[in-house]
C-alpha atoms as a PDB file:
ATOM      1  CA  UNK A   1     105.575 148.747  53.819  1.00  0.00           C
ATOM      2  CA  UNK A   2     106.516 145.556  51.955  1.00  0.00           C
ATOM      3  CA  UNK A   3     106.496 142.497  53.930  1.00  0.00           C
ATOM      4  CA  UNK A   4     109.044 140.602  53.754  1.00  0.00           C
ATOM      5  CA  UNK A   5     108.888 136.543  52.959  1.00  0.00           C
ATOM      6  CA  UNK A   6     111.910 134.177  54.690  1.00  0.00           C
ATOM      7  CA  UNK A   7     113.107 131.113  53.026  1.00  0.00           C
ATOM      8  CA  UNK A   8     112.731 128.080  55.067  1.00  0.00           C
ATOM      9  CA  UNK A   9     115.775 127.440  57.344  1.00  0.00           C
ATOM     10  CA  UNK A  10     117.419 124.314  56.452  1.00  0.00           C
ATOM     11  CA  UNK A  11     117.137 121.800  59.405  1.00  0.00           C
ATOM     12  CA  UNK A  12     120.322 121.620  61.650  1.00  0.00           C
ATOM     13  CA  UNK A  13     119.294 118.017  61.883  1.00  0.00           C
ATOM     14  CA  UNK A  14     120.528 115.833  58.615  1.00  0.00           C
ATOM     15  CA  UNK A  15     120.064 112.066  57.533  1.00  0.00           C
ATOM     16  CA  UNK A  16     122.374 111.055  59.758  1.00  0.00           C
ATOM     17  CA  UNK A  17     120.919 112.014  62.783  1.00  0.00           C
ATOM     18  CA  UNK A  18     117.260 110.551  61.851  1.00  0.00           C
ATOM     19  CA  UNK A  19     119.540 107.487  61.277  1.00  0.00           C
ATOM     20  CA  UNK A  20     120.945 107.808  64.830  1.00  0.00           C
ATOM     21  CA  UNK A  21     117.734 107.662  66.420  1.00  0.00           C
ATOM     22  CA  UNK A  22     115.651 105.238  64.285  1.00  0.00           C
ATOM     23  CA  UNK A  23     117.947 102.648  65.097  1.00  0.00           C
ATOM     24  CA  UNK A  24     118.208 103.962  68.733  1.00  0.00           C
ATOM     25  CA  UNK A  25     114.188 103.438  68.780  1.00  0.00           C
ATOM     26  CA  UNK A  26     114.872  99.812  67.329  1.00  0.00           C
ATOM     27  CA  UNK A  27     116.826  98.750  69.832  1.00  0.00           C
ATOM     28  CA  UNK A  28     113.926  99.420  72.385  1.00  0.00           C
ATOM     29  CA  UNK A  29     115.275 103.433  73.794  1.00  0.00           C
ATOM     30  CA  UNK A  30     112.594 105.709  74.664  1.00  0.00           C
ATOM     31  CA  UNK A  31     112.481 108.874  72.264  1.00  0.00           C
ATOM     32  CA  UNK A  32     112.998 110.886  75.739  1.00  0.00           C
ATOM     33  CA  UNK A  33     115.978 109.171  76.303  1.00  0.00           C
ATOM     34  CA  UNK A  34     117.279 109.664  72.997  1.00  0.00           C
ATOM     35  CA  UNK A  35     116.338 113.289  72.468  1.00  0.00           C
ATOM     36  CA  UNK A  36     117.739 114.217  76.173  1.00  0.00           C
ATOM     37  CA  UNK A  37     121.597 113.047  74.532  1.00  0.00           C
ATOM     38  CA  UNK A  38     123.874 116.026  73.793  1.00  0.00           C
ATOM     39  CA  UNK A  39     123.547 116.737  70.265  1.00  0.00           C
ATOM     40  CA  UNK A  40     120.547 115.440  69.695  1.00  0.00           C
ATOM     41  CA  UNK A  41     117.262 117.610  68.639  1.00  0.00           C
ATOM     42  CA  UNK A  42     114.315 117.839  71.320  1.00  0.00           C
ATOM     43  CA  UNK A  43     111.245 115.113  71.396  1.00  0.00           C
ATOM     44  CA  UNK A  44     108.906 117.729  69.909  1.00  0.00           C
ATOM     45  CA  UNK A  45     110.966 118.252  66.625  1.00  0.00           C
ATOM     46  CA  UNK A  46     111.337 114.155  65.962  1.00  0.00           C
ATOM     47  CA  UNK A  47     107.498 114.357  66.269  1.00  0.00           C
ATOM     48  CA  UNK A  48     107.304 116.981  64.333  1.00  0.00           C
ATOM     49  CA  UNK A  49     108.916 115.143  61.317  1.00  0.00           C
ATOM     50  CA  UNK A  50     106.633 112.264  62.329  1.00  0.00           C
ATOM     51  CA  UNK A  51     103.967 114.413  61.553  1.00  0.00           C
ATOM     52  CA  UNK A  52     105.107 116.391  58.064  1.00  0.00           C
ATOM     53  CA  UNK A  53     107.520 113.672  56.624  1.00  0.00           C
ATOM     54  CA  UNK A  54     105.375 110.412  55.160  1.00  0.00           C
ATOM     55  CA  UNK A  55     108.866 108.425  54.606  1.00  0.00           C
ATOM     56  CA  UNK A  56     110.241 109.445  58.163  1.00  0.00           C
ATOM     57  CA  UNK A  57     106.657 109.072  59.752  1.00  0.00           C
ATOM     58  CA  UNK A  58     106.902 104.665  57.704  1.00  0.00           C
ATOM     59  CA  UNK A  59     110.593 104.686  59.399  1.00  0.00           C
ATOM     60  CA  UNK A  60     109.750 105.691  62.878  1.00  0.00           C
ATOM     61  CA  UNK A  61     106.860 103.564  63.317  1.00  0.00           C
ATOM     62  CA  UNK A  62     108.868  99.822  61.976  1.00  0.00           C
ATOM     63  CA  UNK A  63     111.694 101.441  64.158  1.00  0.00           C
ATOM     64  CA  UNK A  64     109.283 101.994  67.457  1.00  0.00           C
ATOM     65  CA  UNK A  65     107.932  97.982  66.422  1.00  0.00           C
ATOM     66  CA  UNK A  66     111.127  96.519  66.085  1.00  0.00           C
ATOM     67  CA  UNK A  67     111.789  98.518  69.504  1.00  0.00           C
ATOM     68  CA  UNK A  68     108.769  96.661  71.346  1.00  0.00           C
ATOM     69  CA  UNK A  69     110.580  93.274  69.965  1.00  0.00           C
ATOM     70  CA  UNK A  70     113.709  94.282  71.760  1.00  0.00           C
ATOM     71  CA  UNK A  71     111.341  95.344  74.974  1.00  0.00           C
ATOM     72  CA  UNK A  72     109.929  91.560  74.881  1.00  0.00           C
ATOM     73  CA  UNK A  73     113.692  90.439  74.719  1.00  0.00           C
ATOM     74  CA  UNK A  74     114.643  92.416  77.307  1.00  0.00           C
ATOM     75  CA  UNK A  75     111.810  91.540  79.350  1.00  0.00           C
ATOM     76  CA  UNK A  76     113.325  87.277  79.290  1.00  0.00           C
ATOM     77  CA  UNK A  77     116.853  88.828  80.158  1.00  0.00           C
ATOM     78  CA  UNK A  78     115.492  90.734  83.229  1.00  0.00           C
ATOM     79  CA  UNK A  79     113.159  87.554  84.597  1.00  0.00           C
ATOM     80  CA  UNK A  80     116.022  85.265  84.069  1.00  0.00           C
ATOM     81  CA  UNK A  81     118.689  87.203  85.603  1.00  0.00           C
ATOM     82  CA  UNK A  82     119.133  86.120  89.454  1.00  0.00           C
ATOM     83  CA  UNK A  83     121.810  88.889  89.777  1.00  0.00           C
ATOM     84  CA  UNK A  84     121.132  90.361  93.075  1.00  0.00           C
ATOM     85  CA  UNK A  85     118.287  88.272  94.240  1.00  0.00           C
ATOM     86  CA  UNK A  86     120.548  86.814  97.405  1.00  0.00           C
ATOM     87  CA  UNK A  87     122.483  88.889  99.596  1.00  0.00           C
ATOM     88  CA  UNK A  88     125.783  88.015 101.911  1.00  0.00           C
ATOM     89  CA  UNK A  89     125.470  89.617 104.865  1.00  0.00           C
ATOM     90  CA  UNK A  90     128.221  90.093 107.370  1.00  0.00           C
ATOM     91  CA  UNK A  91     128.345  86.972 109.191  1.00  0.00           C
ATOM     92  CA  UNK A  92     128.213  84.802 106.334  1.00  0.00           C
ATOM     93  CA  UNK A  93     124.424  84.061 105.812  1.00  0.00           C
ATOM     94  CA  UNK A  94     122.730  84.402 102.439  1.00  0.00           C
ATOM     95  CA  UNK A  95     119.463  85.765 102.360  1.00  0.00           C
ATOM     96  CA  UNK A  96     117.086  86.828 100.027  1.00  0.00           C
ATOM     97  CA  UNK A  97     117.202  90.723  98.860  1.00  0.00           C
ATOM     98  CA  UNK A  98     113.107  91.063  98.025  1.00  0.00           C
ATOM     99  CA  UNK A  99     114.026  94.742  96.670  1.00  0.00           C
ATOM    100  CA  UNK A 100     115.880  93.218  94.145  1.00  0.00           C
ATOM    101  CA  UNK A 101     113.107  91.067  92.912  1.00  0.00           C
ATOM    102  CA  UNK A 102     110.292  93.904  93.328  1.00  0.00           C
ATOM    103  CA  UNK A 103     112.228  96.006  91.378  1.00  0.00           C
ATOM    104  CA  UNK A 104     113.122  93.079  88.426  1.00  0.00           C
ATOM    105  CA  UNK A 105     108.939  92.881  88.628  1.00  0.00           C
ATOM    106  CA  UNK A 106     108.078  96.315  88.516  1.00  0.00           C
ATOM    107  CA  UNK A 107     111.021  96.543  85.222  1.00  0.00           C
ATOM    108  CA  UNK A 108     109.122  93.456  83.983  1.00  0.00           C
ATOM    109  CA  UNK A 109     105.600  95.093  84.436  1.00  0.00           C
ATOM    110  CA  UNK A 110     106.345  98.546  83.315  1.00  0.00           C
ATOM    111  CA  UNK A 111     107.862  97.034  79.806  1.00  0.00           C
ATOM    112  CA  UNK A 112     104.660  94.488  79.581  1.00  0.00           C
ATOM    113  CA  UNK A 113     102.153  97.434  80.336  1.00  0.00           C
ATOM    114  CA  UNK A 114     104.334  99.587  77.631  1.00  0.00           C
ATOM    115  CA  UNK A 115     104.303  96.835  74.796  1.00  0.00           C
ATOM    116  CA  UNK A 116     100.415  96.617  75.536  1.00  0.00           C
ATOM    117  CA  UNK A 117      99.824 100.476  74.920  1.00  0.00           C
ATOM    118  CA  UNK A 118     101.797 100.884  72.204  1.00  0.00           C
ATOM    119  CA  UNK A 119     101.044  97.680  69.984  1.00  0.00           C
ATOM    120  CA  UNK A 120      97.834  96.293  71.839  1.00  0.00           C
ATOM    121  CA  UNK A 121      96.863  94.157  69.130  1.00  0.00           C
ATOM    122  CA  UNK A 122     100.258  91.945  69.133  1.00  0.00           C
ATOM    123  CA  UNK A 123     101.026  92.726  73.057  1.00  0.00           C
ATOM    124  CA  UNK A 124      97.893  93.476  74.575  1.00  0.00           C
ATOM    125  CA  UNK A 125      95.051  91.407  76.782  1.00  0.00           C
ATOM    126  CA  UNK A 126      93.037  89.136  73.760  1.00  0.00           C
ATOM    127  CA  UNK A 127      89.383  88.822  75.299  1.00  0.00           C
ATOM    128  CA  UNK A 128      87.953  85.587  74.133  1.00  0.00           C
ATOM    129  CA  UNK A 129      83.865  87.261  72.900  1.00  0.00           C
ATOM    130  CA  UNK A 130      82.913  83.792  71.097  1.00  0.00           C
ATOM    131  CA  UNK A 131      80.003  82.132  72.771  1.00  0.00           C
ATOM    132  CA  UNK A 132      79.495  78.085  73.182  1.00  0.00           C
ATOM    133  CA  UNK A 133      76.702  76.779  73.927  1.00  0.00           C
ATOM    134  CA  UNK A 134      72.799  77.589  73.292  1.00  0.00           C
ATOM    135  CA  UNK A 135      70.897  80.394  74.317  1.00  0.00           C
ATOM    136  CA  UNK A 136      67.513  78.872  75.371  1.00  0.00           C
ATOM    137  CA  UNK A 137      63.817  80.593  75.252  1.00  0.00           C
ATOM    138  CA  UNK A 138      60.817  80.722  77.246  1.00  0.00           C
ATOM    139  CA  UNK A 139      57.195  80.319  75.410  1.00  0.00           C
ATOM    140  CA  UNK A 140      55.004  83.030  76.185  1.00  0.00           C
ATOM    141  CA  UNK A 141      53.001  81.535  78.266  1.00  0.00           C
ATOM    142  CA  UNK A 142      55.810  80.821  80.679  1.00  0.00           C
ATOM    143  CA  UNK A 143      57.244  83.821  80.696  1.00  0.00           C
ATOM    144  CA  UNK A 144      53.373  85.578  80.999  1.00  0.00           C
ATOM    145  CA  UNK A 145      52.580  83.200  83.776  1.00  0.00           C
ATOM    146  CA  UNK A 146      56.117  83.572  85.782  1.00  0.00           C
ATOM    147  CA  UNK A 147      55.677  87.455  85.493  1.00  0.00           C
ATOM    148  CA  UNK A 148      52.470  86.635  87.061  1.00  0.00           C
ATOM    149  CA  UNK A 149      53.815  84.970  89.936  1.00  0.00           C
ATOM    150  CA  UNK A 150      56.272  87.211  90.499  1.00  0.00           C
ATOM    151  CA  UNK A 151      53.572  90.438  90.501  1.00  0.00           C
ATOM    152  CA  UNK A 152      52.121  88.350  92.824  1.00  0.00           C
ATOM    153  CA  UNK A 153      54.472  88.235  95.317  1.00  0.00           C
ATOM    154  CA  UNK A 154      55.850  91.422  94.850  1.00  0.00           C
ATOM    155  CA  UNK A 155      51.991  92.503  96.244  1.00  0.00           C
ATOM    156  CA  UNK A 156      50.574  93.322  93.087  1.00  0.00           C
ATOM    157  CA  UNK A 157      47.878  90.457  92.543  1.00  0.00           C
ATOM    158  CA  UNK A 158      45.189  92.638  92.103  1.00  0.00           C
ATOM    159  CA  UNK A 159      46.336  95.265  90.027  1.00  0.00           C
ATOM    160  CA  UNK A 160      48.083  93.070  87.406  1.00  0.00           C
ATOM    161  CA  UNK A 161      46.897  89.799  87.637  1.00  0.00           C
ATOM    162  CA  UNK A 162      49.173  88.330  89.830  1.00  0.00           C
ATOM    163  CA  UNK A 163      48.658  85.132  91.355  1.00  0.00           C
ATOM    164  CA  UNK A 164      51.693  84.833  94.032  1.00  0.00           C
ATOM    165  CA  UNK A 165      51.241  85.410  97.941  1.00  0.00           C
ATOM    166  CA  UNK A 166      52.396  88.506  98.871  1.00  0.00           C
ATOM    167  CA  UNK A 167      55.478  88.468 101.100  1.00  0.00           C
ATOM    168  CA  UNK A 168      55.276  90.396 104.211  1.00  0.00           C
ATOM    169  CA  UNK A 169      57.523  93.189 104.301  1.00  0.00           C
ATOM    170  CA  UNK A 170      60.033  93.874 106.081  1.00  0.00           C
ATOM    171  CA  UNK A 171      60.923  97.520 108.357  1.00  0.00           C
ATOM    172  CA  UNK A 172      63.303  99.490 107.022  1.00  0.00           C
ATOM    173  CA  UNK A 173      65.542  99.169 109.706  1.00  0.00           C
ATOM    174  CA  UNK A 174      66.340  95.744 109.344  1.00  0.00           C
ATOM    175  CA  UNK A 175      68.657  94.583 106.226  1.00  0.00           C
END
């Protein structure tokens, strides 16, 4: 029984649609959101060309950075806005809607925390690991005589050498 070898299907999905949602990416939409648009092919095959296509995989990643740009943009127009943020209630009073605000915060924080995980080393938390300042050292014999001490009080003169008083001890019930 001869098996029988299948051509590979053509993809459904042309140039114009990888167009569509490289420049949706670039604008700072969420592949989800993209992919769950009529017409458009699922989140799993635009990965998938991530994956096998070199060219695609260069275009999708400068789209998805461009996209964190338009994130940080995004980000200024939500802090700045005020739309919301006061309320008129019935009688005439204004008052301030903290929903509103909570939820411009949260919008901010989720698109901050996003940037951070997806380009950490433009968005993310910079730890500063350079040390000022001088890093001093004992002698020996300062170090050999505070162990001492300490051995000492710690009630352990005579079997190292120590040369501290013993403090008494306490019972174990009271801390």
């Amino acid at each position: 029984m001869a098996t029988k070898t299948r051509k590979p299907r053509a993809s459904q999905w042309g140039e114009p649609t990888r167009e569509a949602i490289l420049e949706k990416l670039s604008i700072g939409k969420s592949l989800r959101e993209i992919c769950s648009a009529k017409g458009m092919p699922s989140e799993g095959t635009v990965r998938g060309w991530a994956v096998q296509d070199v060219a695609f995989a260069t275009q999708y990643a400068r789209a998805r950075e461009v996209g964190m740009e338009a994130l940080g943009d995004e980000i200024l127009q939500i802090a700045d806005s005020q739309e919301g943020d006061i309320i008129k209630t019935e009688d005439g009073r204004e008052i301030v809607n903290h929903d509103a605000i909570q939820r411009a915060k949260l919008r901010v924080d989720t698109r901050k925390w996003l940037m951070s995980k997806i380009a950490p080393k433009k968005y993310g938390d910079r730890l500063d690991l350079n040390h000022s300042g001088s890093i001093e050292t004992m002698p020996d014999a300062a170090v050999e005589s505070r162990l001492a001490f300490l051995l000492g009080k710690a009630g352990a003169a005579s079997v190292a050498g120590g040369e501290g008083e013993a403090e008494p001890s306490k019972p174990t019930g009271d801390v």
